[in-house]
C-alpha atoms as a PDB file:
ATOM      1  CA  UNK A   1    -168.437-173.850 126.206  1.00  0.00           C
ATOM      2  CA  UNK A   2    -169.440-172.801 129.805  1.00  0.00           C
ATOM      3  CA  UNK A   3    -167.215-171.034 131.846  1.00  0.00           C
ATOM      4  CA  UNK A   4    -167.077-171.734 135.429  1.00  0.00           C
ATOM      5  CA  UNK A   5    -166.376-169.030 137.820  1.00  0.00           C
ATOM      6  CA  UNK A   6    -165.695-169.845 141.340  1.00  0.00           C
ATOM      7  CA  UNK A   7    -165.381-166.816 143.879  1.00  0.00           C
ATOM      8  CA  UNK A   8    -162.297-167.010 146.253  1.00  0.00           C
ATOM      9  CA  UNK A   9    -163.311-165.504 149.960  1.00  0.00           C
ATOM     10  CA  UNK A  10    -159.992-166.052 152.066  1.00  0.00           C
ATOM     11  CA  UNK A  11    -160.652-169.061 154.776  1.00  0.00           C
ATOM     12  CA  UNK A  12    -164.064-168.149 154.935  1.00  0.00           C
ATOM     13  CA  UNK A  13    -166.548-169.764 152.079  1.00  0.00           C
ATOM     14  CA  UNK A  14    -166.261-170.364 148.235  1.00  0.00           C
ATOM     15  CA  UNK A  15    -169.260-169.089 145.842  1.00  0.00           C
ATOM     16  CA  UNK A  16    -169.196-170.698 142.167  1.00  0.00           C
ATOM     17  CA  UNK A  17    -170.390-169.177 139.400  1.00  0.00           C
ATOM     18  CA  UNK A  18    -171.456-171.106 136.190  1.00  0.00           C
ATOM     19  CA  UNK A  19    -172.161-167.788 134.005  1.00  0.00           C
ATOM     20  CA  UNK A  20    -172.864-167.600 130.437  1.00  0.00           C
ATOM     21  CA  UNK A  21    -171.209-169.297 127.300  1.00  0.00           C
ATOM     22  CA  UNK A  22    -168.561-167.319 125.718  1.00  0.00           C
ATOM     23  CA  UNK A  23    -170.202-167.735 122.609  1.00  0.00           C
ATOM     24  CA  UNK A  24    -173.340-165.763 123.651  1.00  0.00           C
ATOM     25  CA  UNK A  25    -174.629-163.133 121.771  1.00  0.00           C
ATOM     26  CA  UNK A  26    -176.840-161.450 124.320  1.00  0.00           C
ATOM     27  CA  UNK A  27    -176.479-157.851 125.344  1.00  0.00           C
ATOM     28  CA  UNK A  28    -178.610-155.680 127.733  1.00  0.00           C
ATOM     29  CA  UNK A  29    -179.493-151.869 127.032  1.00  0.00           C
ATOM     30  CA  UNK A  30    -177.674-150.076 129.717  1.00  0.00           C
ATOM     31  CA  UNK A  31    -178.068-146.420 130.945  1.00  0.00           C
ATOM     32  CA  UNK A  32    -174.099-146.112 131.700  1.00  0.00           C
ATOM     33  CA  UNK A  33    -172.462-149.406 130.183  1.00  0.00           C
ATOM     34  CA  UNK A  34    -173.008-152.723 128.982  1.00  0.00           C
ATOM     35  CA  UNK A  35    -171.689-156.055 129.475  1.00  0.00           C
ATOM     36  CA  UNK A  36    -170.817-157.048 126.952  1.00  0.00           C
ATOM     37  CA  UNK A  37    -168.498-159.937 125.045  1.00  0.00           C
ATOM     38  CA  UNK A  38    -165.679-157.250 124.989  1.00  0.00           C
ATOM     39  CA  UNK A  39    -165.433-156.758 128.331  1.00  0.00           C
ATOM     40  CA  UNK A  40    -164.955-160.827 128.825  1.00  0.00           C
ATOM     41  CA  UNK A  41    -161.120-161.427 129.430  1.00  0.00           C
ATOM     42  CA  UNK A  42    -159.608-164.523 127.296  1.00  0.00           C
ATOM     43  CA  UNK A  43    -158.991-167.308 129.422  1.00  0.00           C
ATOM     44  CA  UNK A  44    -157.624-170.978 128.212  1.00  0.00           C
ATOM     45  CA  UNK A  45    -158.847-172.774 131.209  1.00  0.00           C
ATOM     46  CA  UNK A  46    -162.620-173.480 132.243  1.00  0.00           C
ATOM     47  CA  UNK A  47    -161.732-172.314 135.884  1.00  0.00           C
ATOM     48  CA  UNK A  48    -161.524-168.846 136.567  1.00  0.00           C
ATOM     49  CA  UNK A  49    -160.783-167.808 140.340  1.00  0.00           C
ATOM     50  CA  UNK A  50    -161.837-164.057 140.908  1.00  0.00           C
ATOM     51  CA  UNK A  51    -161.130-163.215 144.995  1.00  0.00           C
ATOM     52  CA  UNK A  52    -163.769-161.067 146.833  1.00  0.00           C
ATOM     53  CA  UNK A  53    -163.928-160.076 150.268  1.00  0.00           C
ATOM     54  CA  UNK A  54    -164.860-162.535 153.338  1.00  0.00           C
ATOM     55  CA  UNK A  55    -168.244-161.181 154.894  1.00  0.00           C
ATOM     56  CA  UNK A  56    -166.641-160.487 158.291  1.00  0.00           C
ATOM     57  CA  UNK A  57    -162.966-159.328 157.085  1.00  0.00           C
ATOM     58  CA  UNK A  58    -163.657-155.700 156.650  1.00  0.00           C
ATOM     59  CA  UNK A  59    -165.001-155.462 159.805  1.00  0.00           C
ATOM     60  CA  UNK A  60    -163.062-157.384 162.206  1.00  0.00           C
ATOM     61  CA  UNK A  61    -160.128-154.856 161.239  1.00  0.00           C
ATOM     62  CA  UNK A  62    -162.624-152.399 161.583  1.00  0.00           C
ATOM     63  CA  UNK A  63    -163.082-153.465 165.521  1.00  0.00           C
ATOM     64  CA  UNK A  64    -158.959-154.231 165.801  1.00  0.00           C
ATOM     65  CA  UNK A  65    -158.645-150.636 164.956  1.00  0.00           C
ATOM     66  CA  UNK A  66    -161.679-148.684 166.110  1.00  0.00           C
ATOM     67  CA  UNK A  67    -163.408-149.863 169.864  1.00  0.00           C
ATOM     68  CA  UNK A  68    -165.594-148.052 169.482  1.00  0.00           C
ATOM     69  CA  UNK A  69    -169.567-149.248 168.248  1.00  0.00           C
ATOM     70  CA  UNK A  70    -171.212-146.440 166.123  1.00  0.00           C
ATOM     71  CA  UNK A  71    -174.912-147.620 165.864  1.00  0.00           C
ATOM     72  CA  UNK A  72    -176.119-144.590 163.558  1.00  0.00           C
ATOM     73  CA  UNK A  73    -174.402-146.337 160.458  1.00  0.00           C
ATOM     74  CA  UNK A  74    -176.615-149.306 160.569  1.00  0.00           C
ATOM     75  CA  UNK A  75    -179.109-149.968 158.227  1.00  0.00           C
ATOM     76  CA  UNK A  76    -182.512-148.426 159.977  1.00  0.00           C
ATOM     77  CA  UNK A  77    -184.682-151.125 160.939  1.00  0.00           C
ATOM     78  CA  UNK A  78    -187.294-149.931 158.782  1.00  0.00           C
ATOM     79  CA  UNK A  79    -185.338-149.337 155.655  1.00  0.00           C
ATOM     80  CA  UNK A  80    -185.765-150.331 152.317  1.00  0.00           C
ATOM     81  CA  UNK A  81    -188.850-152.209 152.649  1.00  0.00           C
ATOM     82  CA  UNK A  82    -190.421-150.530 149.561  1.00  0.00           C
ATOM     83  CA  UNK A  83    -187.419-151.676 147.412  1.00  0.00           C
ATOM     84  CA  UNK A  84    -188.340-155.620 148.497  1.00  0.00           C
ATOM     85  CA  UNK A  85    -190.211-156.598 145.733  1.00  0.00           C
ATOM     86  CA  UNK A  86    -187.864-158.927 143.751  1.00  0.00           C
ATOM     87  CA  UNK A  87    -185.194-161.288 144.449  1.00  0.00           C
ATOM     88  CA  UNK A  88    -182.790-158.496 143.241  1.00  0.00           C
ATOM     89  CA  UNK A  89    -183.538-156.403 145.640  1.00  0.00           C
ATOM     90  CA  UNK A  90    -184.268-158.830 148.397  1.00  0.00           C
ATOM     91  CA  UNK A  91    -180.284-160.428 147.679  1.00  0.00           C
ATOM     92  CA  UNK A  92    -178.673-156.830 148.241  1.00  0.00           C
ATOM     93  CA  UNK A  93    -180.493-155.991 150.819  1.00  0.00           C
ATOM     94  CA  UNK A  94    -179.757-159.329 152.739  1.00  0.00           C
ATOM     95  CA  UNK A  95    -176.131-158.875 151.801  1.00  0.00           C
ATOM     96  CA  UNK A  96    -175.912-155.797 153.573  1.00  0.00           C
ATOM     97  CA  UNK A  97    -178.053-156.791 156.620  1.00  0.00           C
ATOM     98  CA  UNK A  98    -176.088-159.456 156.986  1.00  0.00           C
ATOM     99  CA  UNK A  99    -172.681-157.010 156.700  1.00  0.00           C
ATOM    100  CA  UNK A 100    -174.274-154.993 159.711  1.00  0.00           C
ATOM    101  CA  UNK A 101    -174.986-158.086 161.786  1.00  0.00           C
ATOM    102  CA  UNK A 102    -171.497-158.815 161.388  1.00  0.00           C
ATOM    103  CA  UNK A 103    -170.413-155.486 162.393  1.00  0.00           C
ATOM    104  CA  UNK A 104    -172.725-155.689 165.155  1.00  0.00           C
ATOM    105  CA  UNK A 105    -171.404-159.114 166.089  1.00  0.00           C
ATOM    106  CA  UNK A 106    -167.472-158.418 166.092  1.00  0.00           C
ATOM    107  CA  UNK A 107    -168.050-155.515 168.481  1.00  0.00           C
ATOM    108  CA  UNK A 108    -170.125-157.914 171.216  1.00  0.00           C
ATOM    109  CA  UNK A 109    -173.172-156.132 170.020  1.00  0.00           C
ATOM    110  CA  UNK A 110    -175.292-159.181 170.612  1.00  0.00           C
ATOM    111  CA  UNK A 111    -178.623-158.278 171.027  1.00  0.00           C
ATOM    112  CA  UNK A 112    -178.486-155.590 168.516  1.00  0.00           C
ATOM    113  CA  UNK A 113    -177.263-158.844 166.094  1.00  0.00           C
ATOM    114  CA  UNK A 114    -180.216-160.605 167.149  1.00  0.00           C
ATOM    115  CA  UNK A 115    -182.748-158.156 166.892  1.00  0.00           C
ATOM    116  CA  UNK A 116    -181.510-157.509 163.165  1.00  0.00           C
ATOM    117  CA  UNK A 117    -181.381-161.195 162.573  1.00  0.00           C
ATOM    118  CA  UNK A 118    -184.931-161.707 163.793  1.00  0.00           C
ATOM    119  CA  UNK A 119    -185.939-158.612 161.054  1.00  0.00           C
ATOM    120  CA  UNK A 120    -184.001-160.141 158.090  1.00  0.00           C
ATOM    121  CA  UNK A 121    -185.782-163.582 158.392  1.00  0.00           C
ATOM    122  CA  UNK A 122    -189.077-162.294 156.062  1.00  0.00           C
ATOM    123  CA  UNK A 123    -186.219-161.828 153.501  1.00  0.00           C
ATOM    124  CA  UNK A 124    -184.328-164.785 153.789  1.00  0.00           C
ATOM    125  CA  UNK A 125    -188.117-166.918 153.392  1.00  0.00           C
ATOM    126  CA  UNK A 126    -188.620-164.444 150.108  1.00  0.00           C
ATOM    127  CA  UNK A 127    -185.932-165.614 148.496  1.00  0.00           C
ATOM    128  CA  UNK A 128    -185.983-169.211 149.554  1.00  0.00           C
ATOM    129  CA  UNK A 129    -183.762-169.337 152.095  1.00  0.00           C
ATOM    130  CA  UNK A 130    -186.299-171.029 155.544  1.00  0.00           C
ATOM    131  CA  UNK A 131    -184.067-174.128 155.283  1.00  0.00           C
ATOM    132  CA  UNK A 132    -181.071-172.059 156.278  1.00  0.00           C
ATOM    133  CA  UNK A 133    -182.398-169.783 158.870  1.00  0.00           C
ATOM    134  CA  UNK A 134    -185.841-169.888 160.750  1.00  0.00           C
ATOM    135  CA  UNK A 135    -186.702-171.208 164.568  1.00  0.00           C
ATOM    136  CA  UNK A 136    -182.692-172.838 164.582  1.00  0.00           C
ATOM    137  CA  UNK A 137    -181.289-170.583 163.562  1.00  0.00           C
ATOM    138  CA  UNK A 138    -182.585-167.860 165.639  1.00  0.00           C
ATOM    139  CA  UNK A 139    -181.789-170.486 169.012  1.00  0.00           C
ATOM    140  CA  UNK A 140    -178.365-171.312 168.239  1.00  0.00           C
ATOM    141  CA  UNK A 141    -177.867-167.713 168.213  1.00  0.00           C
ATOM    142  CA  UNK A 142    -179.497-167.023 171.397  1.00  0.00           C
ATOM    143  CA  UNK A 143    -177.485-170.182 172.963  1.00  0.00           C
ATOM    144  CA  UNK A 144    -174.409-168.947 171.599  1.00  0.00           C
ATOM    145  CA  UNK A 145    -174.973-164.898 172.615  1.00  0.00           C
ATOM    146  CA  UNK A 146    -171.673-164.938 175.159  1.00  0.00           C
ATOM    147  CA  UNK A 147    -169.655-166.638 172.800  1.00  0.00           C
ATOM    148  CA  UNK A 148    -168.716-163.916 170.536  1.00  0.00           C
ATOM    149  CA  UNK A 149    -166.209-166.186 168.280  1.00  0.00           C
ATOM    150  CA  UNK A 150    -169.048-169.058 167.820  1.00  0.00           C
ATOM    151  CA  UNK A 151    -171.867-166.066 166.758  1.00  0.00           C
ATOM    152  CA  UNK A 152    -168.750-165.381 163.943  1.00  0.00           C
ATOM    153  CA  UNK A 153    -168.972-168.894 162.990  1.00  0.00           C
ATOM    154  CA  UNK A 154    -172.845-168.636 162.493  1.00  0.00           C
ATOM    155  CA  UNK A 155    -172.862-165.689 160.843  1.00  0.00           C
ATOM    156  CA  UNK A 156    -169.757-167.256 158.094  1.00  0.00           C
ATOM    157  CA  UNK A 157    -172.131-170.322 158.018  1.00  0.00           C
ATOM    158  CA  UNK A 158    -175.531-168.723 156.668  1.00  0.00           C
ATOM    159  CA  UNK A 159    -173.248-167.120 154.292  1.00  0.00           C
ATOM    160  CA  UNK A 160    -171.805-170.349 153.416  1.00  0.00           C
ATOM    161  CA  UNK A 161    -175.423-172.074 153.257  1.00  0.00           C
ATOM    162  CA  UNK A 162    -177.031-169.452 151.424  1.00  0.00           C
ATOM    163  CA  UNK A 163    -174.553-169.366 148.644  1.00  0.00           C
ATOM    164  CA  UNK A 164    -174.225-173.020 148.551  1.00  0.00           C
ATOM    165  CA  UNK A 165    -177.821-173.070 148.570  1.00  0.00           C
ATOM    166  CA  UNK A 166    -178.251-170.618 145.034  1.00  0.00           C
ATOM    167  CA  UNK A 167    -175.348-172.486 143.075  1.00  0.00           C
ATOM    168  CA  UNK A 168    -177.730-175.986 144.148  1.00  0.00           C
ATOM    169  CA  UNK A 169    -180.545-174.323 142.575  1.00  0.00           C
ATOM    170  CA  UNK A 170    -178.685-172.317 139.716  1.00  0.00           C
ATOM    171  CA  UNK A 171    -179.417-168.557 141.041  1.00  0.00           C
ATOM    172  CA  UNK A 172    -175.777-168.241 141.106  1.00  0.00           C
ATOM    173  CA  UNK A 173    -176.576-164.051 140.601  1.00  0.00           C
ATOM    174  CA  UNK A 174    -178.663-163.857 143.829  1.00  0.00           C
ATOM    175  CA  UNK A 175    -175.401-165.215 145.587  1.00  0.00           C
ATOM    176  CA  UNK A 176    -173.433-162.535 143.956  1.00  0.00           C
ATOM    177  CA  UNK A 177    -176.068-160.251 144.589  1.00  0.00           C
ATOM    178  CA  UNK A 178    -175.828-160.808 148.466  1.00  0.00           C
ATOM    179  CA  UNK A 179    -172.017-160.294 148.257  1.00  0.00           C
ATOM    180  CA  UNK A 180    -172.467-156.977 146.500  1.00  0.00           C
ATOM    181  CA  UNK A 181    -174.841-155.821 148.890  1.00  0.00           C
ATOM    182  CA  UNK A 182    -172.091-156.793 151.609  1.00  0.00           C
ATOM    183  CA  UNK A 183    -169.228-155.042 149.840  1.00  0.00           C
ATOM    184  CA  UNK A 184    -171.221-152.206 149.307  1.00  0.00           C
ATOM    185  CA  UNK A 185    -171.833-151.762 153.321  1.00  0.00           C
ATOM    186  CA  UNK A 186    -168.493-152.271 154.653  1.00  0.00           C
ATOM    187  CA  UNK A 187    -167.728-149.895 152.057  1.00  0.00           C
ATOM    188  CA  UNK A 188    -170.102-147.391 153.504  1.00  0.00           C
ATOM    189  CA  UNK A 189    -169.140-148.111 157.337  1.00  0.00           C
ATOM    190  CA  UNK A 190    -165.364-148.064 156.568  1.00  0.00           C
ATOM    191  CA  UNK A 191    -166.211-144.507 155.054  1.00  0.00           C
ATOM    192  CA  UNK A 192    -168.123-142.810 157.945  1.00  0.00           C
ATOM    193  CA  UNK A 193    -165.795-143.992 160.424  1.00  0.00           C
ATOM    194  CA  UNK A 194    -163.395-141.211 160.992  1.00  0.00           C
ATOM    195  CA  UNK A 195    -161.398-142.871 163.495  1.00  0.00           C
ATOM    196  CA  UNK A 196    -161.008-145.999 161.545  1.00  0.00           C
ATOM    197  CA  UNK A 197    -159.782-143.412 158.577  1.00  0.00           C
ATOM    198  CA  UNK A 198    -157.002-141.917 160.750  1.00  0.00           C
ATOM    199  CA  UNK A 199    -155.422-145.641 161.716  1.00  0.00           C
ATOM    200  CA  UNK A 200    -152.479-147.249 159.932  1.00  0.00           C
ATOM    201  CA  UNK A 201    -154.962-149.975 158.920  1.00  0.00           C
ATOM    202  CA  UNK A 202    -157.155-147.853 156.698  1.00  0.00           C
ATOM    203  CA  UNK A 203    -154.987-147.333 153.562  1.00  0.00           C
ATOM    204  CA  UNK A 204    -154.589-150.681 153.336  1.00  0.00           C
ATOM    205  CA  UNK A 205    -158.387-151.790 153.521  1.00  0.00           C
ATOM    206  CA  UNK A 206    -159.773-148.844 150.550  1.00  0.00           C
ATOM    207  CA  UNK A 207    -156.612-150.283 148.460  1.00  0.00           C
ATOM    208  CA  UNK A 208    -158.040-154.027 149.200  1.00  0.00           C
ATOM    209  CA  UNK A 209    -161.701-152.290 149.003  1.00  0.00           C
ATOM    210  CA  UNK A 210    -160.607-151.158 145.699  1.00  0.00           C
ATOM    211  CA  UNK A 211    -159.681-154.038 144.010  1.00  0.00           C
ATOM    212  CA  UNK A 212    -162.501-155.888 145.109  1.00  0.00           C
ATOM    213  CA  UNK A 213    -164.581-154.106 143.062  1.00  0.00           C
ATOM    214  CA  UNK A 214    -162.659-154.093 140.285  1.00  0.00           C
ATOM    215  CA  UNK A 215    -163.202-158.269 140.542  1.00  0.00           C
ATOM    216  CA  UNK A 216    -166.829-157.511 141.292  1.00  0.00           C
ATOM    217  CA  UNK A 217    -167.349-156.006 138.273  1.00  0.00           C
ATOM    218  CA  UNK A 218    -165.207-158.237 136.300  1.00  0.00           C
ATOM    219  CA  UNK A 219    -167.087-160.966 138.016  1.00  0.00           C
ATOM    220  CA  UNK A 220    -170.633-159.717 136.327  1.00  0.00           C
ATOM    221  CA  UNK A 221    -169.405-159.985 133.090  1.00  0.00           C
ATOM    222  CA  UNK A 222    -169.748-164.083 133.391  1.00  0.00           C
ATOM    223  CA  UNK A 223    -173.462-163.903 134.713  1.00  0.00           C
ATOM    224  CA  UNK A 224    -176.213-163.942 132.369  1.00  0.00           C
ATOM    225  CA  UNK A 225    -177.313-160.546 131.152  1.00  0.00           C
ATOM    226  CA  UNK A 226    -180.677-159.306 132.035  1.00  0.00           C
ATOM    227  CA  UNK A 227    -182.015-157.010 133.866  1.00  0.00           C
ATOM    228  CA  UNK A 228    -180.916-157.162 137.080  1.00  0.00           C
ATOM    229  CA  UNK A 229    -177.417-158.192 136.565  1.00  0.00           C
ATOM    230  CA  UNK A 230    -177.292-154.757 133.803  1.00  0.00           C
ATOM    231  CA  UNK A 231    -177.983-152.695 136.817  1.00  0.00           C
ATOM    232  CA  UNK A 232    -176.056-154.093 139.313  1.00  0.00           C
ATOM    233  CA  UNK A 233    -173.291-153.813 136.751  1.00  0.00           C
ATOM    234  CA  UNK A 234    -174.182-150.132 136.054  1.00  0.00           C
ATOM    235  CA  UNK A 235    -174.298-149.357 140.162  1.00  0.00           C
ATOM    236  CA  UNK A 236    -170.994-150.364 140.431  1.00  0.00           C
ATOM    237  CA  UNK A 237    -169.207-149.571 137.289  1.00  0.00           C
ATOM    238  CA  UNK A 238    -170.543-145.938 138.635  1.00  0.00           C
ATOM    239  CA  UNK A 239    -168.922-146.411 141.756  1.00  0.00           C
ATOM    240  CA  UNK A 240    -165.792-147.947 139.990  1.00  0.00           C
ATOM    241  CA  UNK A 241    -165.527-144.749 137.878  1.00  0.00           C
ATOM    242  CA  UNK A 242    -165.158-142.378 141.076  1.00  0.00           C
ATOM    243  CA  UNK A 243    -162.301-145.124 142.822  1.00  0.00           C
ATOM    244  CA  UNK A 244    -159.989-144.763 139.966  1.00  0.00           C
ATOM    245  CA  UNK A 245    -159.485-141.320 141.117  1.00  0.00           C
ATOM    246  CA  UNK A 246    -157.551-142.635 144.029  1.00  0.00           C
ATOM    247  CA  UNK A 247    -154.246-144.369 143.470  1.00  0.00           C
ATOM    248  CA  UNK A 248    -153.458-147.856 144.589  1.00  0.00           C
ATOM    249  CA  UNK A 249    -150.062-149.361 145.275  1.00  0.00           C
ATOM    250  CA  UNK A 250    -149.140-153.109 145.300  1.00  0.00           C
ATOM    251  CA  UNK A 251    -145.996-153.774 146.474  1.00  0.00           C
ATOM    252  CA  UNK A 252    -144.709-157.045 147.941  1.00  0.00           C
ATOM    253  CA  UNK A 253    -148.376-158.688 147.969  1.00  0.00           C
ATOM    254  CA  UNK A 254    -149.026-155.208 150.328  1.00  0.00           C
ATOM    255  CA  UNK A 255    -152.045-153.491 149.039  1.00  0.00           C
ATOM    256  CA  UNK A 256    -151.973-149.073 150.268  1.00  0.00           C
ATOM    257  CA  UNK A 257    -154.243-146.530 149.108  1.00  0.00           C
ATOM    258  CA  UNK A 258    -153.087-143.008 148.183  1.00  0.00           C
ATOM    259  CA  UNK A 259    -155.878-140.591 148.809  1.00  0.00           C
ATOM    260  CA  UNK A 260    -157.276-137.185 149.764  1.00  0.00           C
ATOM    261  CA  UNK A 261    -160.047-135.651 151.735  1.00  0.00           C
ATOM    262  CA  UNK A 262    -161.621-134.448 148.057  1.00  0.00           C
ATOM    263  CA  UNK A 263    -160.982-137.915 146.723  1.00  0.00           C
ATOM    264  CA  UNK A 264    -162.282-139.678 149.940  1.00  0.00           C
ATOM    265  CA  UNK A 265    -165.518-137.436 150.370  1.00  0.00           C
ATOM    266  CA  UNK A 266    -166.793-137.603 146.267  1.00  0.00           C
ATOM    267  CA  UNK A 267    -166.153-142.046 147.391  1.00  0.00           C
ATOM    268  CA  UNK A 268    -168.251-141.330 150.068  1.00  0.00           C
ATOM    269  CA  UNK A 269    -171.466-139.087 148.702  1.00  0.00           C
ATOM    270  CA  UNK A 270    -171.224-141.765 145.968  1.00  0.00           C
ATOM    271  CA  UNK A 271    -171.678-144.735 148.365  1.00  0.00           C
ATOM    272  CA  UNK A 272    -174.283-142.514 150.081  1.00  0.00           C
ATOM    273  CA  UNK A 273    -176.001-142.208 146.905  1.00  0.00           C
ATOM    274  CA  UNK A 274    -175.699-146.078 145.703  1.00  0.00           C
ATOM    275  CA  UNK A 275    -176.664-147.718 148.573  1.00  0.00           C
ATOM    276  CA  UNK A 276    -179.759-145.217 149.171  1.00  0.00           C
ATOM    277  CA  UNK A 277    -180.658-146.515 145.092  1.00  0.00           C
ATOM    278  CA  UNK A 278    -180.776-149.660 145.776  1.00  0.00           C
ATOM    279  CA  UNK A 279    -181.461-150.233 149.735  1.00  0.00           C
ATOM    280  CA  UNK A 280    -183.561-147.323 150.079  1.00  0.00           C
ATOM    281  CA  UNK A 281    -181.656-146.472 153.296  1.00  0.00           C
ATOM    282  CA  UNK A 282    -181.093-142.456 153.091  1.00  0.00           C
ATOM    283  CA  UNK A 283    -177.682-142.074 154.489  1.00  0.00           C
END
């Protein structure tokens, strides 16, 4: 029997999942772990709801906190174009340009959002995506450019279209695939901002951050295993190995993260070194 997976994003979109039976047999090889059937929790109902972040949340608190735009985090605009040659790739690295739009976006960086919008479309075509972007949507970007709260809307509806798109067409991973490349760079720009690390807001994002990726990685135990799935899984068990060093407290629904300069710099080389794997970015 099937189990179906759907991903909760607060107010923002809903990604479903239909991974593998539970009665599958299949395992990857796997340089640092493997999913495998042991790693699958029980569950009595065919609905499992797994929350992950909202494309713009980490973000916007980023701007509430921190005024302040800080270009040199971005993505360069000619990075990780030798990693582009599968659908793999192609997914994370959308996910991520579409994190820095965001960021780029929520700070009334308009033309900067543009500009990286124009430079993502060869990817979005590569992995199928020209109904969803293209000619329209480049215009009602443009029309929209001093309307900061309708170029949010936009950017939550390609995220809604493109995942909506993949579950129509059963690449429910490449959907996941663009969220982990999202996660990974809010990670990254939460990280290098040392302002944003001094606010009151901070602890509570790297706790939230945190379990995210715990659900991320439970998440990737329902998708089929091959290849790309095995390393995604690997790149962020990796990085899920060096956040259980810092100590997260729920209390009262509040999520706060306990943490050290040592603790917050090894999180940080280790993004560094993740997202240059996989985006070919440097840092």
């Amino acid at each position: 029997m099937q189990q179906r997976v759907v991903f909760l994003i607060p107010v923002l979109f809903t990604l479903s999942l239909i991974p593998q039976g539970c009665s599958s047999d299949a395992k990857p090889g796997s340089k640092t772990d493997t999913i495998g059937e042991s790693q699958k929790p029980e569950l009595d109902s065919t609905v499992r709801l797994i929350p992950v972040p909202g494309p713009l949340q980490v973000v916007t608190t980023l701007r509430n906190a921190c005024p302040v735009f800080e270009a040199q985090w971005l993505i360069k605009s000619d990075s990780g174009q030798k990693q582009l040659s599968s659908a793999y790739s192609n997914a994370v690295y959308l996910g991520a340009s579409l994190a820095d739009i965001g960021y780029c976006v929520v700070y009334n960086q308009r033309q900067e959002a543009l500009d990286r919008l124009k430079k993502v479309q060869p990817v979005m075509n590569e992995l199928g995506l020209g109904s969803v972007s293209g000619t329209e949507l480049i215009n009602r970007f443009k029309k929209n450019e001093n309307r900061p709260d309708s170029l949010s809307r936009i950017v939550l509806e390609l995220y809604k279209k493109s995942s909506d798109f993949f579950s129509d067409n059963k690449r429910e991973e490449d959907g996941f695939f663009i969220t982990a490349g999202s996660y990974i760079e809010s990670l990254y720009l939460i990280l290098h901002n040392k302002r944003f690390q001094a606010s009151e807001e901070f602890p509570v994002i790297l706790g939230q951050e945190k379990i995210f990726l715990d659900n991320l990685v439970e998440a990737l135990t329902y998708l089929e295993p091959n290849e790309p799935t095995q390393d995604m899984f690997n790149t962020l068990y990796s990085l899920q190995q060096v956040f259980g060093e810092i100590k997260v407290d729920v209390k009262n629904r509040e999520v706060t993260a306990e943490t050290n300069a040592a603790e917050l710099n090894k999180l940080r080389l280790k993004t560094v070194q993740l997202r240059e794997e996989i985006l070919g970015t440097g840092a």
